[in-house]
Protein backbone atom coordinates (compact mmCIF):
# COMPACT_ATOMS: atom_id res chain seq x y z
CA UNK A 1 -9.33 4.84 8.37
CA UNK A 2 -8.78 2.82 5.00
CA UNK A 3 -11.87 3.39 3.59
CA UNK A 4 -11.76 6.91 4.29
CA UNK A 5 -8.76 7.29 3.05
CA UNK A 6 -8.66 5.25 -0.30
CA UNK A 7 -10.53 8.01 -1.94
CA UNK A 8 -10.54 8.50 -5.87
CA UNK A 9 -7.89 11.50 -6.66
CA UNK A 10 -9.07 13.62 -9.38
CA UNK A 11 -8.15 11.80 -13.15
CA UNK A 12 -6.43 13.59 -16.05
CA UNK A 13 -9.12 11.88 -18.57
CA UNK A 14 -7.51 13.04 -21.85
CA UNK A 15 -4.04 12.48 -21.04
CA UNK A 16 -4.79 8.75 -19.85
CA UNK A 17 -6.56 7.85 -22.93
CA UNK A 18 -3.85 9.55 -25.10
CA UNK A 19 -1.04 7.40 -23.25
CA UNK A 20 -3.23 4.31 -23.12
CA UNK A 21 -3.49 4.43 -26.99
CA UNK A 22 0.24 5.13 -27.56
CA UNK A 23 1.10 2.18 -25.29
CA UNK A 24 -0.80 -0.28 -26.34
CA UNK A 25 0.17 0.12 -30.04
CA UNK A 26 3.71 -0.01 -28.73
CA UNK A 27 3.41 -2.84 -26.52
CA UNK A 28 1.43 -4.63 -27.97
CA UNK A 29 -0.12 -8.00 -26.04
CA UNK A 30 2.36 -6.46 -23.37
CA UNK A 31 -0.05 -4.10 -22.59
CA UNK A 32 -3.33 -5.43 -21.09
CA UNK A 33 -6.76 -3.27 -20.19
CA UNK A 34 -9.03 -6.03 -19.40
CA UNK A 35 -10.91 -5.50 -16.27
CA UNK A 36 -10.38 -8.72 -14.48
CA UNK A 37 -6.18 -8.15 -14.78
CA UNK A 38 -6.47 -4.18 -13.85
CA UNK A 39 -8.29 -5.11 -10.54
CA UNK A 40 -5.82 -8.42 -9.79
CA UNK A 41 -2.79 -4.48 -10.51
CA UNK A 42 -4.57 -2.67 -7.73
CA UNK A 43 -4.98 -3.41 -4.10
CA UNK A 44 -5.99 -6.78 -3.00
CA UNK A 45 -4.26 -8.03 0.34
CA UNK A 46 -6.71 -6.44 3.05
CA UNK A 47 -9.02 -3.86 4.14
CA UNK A 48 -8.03 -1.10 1.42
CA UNK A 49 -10.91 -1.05 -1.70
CA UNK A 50 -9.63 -1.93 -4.91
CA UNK A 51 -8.85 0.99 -7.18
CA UNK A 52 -7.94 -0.64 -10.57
CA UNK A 53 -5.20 1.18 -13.06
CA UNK A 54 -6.28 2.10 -16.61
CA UNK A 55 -3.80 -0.05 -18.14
CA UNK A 56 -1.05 -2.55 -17.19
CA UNK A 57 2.10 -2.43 -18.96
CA UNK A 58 4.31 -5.77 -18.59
CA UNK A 59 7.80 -4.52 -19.23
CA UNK A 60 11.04 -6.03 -20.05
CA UNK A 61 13.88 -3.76 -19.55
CA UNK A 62 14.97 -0.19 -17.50
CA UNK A 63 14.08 1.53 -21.11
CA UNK A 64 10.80 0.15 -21.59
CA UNK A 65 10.29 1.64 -17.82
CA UNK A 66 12.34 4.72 -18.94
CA UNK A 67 9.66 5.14 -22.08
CA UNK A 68 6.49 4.84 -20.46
CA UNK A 69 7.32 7.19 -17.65
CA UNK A 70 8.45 9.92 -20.25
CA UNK A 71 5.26 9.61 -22.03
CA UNK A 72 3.04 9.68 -18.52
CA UNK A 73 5.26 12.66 -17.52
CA UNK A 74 4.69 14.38 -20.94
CA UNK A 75 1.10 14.37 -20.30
CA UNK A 76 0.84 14.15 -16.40
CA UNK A 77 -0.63 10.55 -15.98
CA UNK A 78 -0.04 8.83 -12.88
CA UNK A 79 2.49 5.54 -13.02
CA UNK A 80 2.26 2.72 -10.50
CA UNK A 81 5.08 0.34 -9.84
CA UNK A 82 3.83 -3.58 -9.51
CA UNK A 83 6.05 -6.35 -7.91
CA UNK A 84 3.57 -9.07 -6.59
CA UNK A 85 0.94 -7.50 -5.10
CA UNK A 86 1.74 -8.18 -1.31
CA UNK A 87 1.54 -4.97 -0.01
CA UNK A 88 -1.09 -4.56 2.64
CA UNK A 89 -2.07 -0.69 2.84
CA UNK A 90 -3.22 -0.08 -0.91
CA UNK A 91 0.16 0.92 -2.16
CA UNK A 92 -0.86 -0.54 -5.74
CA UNK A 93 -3.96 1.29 -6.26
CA UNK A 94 -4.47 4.26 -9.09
CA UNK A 95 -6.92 6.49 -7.18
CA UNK A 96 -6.32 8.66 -9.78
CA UNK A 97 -6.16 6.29 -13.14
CA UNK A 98 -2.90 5.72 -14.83
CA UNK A 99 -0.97 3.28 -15.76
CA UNK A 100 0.29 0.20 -14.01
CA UNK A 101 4.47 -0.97 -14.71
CA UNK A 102 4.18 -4.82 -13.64
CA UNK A 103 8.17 -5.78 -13.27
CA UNK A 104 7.48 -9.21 -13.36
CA UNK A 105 9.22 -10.00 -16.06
CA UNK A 106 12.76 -8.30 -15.10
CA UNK A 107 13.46 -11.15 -12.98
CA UNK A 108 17.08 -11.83 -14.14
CA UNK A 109 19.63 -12.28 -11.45
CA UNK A 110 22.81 -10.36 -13.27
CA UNK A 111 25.75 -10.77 -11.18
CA UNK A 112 26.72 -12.50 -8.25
CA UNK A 113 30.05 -11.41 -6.04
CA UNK A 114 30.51 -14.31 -4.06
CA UNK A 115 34.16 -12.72 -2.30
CA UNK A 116 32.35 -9.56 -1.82
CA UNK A 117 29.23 -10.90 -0.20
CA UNK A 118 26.62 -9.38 -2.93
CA UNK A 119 24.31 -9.59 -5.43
CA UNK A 120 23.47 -7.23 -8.16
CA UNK A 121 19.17 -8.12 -9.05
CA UNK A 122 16.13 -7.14 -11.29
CA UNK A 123 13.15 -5.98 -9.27
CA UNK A 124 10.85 -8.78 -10.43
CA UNK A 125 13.25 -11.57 -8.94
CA UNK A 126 11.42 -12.53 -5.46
CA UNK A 127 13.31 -13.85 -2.35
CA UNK A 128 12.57 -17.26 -2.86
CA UNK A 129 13.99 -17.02 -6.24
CA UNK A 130 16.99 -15.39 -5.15
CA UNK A 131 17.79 -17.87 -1.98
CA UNK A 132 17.22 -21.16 -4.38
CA UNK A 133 19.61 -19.56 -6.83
CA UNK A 134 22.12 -18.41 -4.25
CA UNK A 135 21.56 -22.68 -2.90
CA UNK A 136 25.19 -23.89 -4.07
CA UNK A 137 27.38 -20.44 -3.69
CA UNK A 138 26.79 -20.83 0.26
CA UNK A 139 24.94 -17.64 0.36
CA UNK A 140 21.72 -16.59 1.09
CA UNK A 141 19.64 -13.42 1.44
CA UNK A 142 17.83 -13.51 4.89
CA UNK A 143 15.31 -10.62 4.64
CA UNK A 144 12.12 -12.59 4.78
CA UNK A 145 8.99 -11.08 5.23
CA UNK A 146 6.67 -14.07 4.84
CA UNK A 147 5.16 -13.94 1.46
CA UNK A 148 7.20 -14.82 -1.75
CA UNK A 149 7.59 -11.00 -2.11
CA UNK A 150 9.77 -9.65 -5.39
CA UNK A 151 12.81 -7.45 -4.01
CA UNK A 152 12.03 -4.29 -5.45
CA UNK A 153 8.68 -4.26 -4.13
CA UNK A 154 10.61 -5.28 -0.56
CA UNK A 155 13.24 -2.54 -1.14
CA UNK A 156 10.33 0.17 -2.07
CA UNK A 157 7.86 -0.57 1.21
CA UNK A 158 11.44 -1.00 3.37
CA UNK A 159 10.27 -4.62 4.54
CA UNK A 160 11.57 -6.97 7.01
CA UNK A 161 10.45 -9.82 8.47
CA UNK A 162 11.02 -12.83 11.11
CA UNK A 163 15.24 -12.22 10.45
CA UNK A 164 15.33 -8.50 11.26
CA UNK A 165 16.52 -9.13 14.56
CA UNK A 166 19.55 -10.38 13.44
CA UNK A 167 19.68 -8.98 9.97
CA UNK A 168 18.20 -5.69 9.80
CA UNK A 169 15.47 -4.71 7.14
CA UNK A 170 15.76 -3.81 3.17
CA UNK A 171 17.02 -0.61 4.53
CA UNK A 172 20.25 -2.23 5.96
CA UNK A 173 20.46 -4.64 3.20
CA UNK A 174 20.69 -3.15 0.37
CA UNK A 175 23.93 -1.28 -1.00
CA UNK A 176 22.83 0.84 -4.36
CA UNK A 177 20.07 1.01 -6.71
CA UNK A 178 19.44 1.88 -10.46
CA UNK A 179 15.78 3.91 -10.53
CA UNK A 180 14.13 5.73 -13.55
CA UNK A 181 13.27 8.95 -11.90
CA UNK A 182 9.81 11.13 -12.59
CA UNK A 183 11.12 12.39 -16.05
CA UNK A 184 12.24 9.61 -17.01
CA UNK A 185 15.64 9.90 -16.26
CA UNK A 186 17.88 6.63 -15.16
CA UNK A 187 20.01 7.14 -12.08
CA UNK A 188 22.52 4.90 -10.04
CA UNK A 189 22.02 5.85 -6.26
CA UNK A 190 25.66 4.23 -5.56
CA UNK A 191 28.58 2.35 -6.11
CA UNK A 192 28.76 -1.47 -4.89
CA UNK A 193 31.03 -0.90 -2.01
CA UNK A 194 29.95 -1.37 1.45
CA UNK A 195 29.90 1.94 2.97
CA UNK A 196 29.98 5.51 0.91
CA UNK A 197 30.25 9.59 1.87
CA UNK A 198 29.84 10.37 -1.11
CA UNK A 199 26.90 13.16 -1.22
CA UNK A 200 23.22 12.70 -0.41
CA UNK A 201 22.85 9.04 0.67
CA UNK A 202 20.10 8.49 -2.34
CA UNK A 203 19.84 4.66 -1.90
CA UNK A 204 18.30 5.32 2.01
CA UNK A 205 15.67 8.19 -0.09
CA UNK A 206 14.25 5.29 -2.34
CA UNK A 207 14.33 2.72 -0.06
CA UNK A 208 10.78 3.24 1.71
CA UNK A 209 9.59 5.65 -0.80
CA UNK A 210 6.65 3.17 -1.93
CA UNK A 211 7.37 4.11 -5.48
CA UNK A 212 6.35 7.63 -5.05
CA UNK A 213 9.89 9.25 -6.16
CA UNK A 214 10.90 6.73 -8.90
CA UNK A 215 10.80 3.33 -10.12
CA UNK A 216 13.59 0.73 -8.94
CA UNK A 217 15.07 -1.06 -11.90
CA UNK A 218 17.93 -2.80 -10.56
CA UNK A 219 19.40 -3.63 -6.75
CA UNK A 220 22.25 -4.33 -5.16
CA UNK A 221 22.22 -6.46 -2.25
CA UNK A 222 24.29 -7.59 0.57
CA UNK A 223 24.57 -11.15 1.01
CA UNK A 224 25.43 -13.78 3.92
CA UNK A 225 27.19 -17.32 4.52
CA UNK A 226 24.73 -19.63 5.26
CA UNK A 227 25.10 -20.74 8.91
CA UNK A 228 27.22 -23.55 9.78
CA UNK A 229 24.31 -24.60 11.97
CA UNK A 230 20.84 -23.20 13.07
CA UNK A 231 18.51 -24.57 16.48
CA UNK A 232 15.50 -23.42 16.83
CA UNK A 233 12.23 -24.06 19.19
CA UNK A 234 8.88 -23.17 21.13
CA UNK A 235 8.76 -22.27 24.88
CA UNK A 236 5.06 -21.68 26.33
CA UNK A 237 4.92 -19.03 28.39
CA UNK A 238 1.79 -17.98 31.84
CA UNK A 239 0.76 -14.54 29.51
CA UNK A 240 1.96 -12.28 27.50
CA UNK A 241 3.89 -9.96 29.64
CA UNK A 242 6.10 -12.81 30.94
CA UNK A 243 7.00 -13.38 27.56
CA UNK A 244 7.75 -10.03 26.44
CA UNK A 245 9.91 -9.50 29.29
CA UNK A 246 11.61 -12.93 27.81
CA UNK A 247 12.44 -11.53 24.70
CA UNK A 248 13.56 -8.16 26.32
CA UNK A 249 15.76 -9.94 28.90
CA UNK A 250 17.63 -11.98 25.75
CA UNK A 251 18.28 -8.85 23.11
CA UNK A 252 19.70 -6.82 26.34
CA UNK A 253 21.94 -9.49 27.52
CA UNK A 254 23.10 -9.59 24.04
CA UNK A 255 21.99 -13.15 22.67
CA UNK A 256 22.42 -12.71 18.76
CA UNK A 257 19.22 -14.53 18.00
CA UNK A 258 18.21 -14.54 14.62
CA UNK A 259 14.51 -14.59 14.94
CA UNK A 260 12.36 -14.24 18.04
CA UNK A 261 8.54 -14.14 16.98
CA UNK A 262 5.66 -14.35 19.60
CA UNK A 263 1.95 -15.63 19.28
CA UNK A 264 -0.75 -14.41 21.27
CA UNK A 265 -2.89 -17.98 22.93
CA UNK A 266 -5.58 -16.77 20.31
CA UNK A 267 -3.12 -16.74 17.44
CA UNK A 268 -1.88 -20.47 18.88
CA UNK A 269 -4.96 -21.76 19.31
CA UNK A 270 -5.72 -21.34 15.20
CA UNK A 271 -1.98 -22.29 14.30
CA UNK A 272 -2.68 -25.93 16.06
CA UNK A 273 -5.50 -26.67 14.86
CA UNK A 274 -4.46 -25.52 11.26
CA UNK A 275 -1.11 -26.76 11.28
CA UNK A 276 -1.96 -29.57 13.64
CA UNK A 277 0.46 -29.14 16.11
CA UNK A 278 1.53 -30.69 19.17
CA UNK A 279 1.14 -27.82 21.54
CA UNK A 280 -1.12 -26.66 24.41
CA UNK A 281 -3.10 -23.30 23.57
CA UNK A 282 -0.67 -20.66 25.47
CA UNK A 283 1.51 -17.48 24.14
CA UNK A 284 4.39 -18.94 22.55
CA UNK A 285 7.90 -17.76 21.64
CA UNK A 286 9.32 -19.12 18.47
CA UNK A 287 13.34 -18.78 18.10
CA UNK A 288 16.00 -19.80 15.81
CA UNK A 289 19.98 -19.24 16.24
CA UNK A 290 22.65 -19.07 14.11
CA UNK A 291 25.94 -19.84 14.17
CA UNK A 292 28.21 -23.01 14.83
CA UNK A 293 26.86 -26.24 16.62
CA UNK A 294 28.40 -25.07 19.56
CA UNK A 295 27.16 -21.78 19.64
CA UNK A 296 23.45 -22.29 18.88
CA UNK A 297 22.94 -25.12 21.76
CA UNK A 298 24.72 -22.65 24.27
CA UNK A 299 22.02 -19.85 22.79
CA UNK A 300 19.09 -22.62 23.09
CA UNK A 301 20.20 -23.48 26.83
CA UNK A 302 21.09 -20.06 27.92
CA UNK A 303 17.61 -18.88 26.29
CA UNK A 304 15.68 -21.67 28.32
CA UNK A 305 17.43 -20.05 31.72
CA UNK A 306 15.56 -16.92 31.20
CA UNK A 307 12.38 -18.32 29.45
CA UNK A 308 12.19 -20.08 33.10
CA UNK A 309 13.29 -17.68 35.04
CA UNK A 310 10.44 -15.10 33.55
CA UNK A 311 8.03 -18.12 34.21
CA UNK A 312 7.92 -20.07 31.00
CA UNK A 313 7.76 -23.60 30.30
CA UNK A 314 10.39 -26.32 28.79
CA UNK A 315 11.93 -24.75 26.50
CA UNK A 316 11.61 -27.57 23.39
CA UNK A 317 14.15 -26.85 20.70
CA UNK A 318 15.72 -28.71 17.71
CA UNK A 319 18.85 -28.51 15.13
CA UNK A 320 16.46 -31.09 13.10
CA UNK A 321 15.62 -28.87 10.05
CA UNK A 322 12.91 -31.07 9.37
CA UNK A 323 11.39 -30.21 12.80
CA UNK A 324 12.32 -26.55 12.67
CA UNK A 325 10.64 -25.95 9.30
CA UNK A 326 7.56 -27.44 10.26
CA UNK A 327 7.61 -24.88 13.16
CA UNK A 328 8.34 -22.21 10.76
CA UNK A 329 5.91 -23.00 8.39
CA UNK A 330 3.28 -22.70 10.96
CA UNK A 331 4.38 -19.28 11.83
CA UNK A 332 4.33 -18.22 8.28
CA UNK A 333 0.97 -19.94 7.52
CA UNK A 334 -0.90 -18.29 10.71
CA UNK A 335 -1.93 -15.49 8.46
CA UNK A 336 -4.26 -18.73 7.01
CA UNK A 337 -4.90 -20.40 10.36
CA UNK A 338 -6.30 -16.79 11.80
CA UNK A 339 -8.92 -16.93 9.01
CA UNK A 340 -10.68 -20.02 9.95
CA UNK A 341 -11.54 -17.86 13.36
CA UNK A 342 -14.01 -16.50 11.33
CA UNK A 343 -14.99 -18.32 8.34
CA UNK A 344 -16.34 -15.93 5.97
CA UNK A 345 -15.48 -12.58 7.58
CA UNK A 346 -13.02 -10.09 6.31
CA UNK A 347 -9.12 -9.08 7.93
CA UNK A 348 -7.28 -6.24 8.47
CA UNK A 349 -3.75 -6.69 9.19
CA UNK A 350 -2.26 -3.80 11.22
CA UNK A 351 1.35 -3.70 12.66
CA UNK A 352 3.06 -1.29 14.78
CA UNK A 353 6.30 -1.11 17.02
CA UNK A 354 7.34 -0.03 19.92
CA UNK A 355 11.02 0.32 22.05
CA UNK A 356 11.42 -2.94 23.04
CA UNK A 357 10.86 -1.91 27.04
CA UNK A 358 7.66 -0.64 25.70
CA UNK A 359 7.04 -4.14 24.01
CA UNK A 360 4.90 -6.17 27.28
CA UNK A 361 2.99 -2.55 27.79
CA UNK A 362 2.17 -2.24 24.47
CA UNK A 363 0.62 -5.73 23.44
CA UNK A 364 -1.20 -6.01 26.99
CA UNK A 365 -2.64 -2.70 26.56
CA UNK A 366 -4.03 -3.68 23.15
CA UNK A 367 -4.90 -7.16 24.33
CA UNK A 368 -7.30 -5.15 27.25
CA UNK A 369 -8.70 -3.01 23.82
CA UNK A 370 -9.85 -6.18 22.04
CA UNK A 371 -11.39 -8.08 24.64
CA UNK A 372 -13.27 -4.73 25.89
CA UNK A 373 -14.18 -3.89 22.31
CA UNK A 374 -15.43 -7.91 21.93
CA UNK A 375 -13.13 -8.26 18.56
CA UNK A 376 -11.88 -11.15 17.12
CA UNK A 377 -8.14 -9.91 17.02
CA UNK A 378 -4.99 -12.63 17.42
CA UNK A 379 -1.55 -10.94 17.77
CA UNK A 380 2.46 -11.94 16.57
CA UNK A 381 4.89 -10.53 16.90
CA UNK A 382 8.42 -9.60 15.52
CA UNK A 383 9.09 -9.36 18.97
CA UNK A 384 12.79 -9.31 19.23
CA UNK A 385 12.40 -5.65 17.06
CA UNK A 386 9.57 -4.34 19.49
CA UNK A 387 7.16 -4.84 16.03
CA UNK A 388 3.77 -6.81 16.36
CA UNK A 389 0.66 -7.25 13.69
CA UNK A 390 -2.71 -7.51 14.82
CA UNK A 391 -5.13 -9.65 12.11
CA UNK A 392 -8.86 -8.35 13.17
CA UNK A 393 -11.54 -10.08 11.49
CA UNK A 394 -14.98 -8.37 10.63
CA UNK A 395 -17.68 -8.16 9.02
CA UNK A 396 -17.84 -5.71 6.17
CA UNK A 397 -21.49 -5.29 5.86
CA UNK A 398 -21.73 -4.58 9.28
CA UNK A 399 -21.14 -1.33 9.47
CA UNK A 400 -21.32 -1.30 13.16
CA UNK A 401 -18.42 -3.56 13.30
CA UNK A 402 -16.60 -1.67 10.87
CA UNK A 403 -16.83 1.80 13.07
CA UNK A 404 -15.46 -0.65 15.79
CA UNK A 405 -12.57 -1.66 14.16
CA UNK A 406 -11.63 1.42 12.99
CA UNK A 407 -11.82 2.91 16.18
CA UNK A 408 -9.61 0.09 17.85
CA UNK A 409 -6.83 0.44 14.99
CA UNK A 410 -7.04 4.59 16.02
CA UNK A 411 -6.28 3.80 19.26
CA UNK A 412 -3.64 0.89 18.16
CA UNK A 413 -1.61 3.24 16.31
CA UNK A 414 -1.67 6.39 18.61
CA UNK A 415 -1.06 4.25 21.05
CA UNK A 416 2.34 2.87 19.69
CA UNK A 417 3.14 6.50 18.90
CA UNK A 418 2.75 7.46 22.61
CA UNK A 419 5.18 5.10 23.78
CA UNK A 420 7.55 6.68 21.17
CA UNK A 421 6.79 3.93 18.79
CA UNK A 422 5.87 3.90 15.00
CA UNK A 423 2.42 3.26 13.33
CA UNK A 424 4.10 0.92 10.90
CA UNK A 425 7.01 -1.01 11.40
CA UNK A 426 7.02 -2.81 8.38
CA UNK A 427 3.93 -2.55 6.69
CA UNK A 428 4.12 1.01 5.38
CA UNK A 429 2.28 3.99 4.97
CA UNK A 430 0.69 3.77 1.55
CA UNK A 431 -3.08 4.97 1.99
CA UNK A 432 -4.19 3.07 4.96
CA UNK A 433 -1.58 4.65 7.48
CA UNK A 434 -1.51 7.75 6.38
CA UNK A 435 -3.51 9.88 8.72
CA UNK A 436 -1.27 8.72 10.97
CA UNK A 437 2.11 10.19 10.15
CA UNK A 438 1.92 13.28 10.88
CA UNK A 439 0.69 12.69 14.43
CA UNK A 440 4.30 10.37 14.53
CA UNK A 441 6.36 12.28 12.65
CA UNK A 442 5.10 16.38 12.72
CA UNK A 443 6.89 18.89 10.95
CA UNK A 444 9.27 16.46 9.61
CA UNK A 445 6.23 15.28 6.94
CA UNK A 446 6.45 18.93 5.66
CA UNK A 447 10.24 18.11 4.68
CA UNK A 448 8.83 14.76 2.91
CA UNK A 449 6.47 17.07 0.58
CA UNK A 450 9.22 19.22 -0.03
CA UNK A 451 11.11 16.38 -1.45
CA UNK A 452 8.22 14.92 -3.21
CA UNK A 453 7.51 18.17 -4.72
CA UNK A 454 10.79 18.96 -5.66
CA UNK A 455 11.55 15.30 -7.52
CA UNK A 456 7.90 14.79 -8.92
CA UNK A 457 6.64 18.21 -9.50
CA UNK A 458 3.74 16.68 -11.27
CA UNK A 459 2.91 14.18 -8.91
CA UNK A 460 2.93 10.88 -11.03
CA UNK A 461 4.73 8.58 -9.13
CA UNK A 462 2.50 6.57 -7.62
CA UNK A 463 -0.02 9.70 -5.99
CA UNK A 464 -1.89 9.21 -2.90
CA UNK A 465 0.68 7.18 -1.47
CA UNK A 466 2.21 8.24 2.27
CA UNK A 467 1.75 12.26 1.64
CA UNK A 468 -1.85 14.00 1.01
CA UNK A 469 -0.70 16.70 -1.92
């Protein structure tokens, strides 16, 4: 799986160190080689080794982006886009050398529209930037995916999050981009209006690319009124199936909840104990709604008629933002709370999705595959989107173990993809998923090479990402 396929692509030795000279004289302190910051540029979130750049490049502007990738492209040295680092399936790492663009530092937020619900964004601004910026206009940007990710690192892996229900993804959400392109051209994917026909529909190519086609520079984003008023609570449910069949019930009767997440009685168990909560050890649904006062307590009640009816418990729910964001907090923390499972052992985080009347026969069909394969493996859930991560925790020097967890995530992901589901719903392909696609998508990943091929003829953007070329 990862390991196998995080292997080291063949490195253009002469042209690295030529374009490693040239930029550092050029940028100066901006331009950093030291070993500890070229492993902290390459893949350090999960299972995926670390496969450090040859040089990081902090830059400033599109043309300092524009000028580096002309110089790789003149002598065919791979470039990496760098947002944060959050990425979970190696889409940082330089298998084959190169140099590292960190966008940090284009983190200026250049226009907001307020009457025409957008936002016009560098790709080092993160979310939480945006939202606390956005506080007094009555706006907000709801794509959330959990950590403090920067936005063109969101739009480039086509993230989501606990608000995609309601929301949609980065693929929904944002309107045009600005992108140097493989020869170091600078293009603008769209205009900021709501809805074009105008040609090839650009914005969707890039968004989900993973930085293999170009490097986003600048966003434009839609935007929404913050909600007059939000509930949100927990309901307890017998097992997992009676909660999936929850969450089905409410998106087909229509309920516009904003976030529906579910927790596994493993994944519950950790999140009280590390977030000290109030709660019995059970599979949980977390929701919030959105909307006036009087339409998010009719949601809430009409939400604790099916929850019963399906066999859950009370369902407990608040318009206290105090209370809500402590529930909220534990969701986002459990990442943290998993961990102390295992003190000491490793995690892969895996995520796949199904059609939501797949959803119950997915997760109990994969909770059946980690008790019989005697892994420690909780499970959440986007559920509301038919998307759920599994965090297993190993041992790495056990290499026992490790064949066993490879093995379960092989059946994990074929299994989603039998049920007409995706091996990724949110995490992308980068290098861990990629033996995958093709089994999900066939002929179609042909088409994808073609493309790839045709934009980055010398394969510098970001190689040994999604495709094998």
């Amino acid at each position: 799986m990862a390991l196998a396929d995080a292997e080291a692509l063949l490195r253009n030795e002469n042209g690295i160190a030529t374009v490693v000279s040239i930029l550092k004289k050029r940028f100066g302190d901006n331009a950093q080689s030291g070993k500890s910051i070229r492993e902290q540029h390459a893949h350090t979130t999960s299972y995926v080794p670390n496969q450090a750049p040859d040089l990081v490049v902090f830059v400033e502007s599109s043309e300092d982006v524009q000028e580096i990738v002309r110089l790789c492209s003149e002598w065919g040295v791979p470039v990496i886009a760098f947002g944060t680092g959050t990425s979970l399936e190696g889409h940082v790492n330089a298998p084959a050398g190169g140099i590292s663009i960190d966008l940090s530092r284009m983190n200026r937020i250049l226009k907001v529209y307020s009457e025409d619900l957008n936002v016009v964004v560098e790709p080092g601004v993160t979310r939480r930037e945006l939202n606390e910026y956005l506080r007094d206009t009555g706006l907000f940007f709801p794509i959330d995916p959990g950590a403090n990710a920067s936005l063109g690192g969101m739009a480039a892996t086509r993230a989501s999050g606990t608000n995609a229900v309601r929301y949609g993804t980065m693929r929904e959400n944002v309107l045009a981009l600005k992108a140097v392109m493989p020869d170091g051209r600078l293009i603008t994917t769209s205009r900021r209006v709501k809805k074009t026909s105008a040609g090839y529909d650009l914005t969707r190519l890039l968004v989900g690319s993973e930085g293999t086609l170009g490097i986003i520079t600048e966003l434009t984003l839609k935007l929404y009124g913050i909600p007059q008023a939000i509930s949100g609570g927990i309901c307890a449910f017998p097992d997992l199936e009676s909660a999936c069949n929850a969450v089905i019930e409410t998106i087909q009767m229509g309920i516009p909840v904003a976030r529906i997440e579910l927790v596994n009685e493993l994944e519950m168990r950790a999140m009280i104990a590390y977030s000290k909560l109030d709660y019995e050890p059970a599979p949980y649904l977390f929701l919030e709604f959105h909307g006036s006062e009087t339409s998010v307590s009719e949601q809430a009640e009409l939400f604790g008629e099916i929850a019963a009816a399906n066999g859950g418990g009370e369902f407990r729910w608040t318009v206290n933002s105090e209370e809500r964001e402590r529930l909220w907090s534990a969701r986002h923390n459990s990442y943290f709370a998993c961990m102390t499972l295992a003190p000491g052992k490793q995690s892969l985080s895996t995520d796949v999705c199904v059609p939501i009347s797949r959803l119950a026969e997915c997760i109990v069909e994969t909770e059946r595959d980690i008790e019989a394969s005697g892994l420690i493996a909780p499970i959440v859930g986007h559920a509301g989107d038919g998307n759920f991560h599994v965090l297993v925790l190993f041992d790495e020097k056990d290499p026992a173990e490790i064949e066993k967890v490879e093995a379960f995530v092989d059946r994990l992901n074929l299994r989603a993809i039998a049920m007409d589901g995706t091996c990724t719903g949110e995490h992308g392909i980068g290098q861990g998923k990629r033996k995958f696609l093709r089994a999900e998508l066939g002929g179609a990943v042909d088409v994808m090479e073609a493309i790839k091929r045709a934009i980055d003829p010398g394969n510098i953007m970001n190689p040994g990402k999604i495709l094998r070329l």
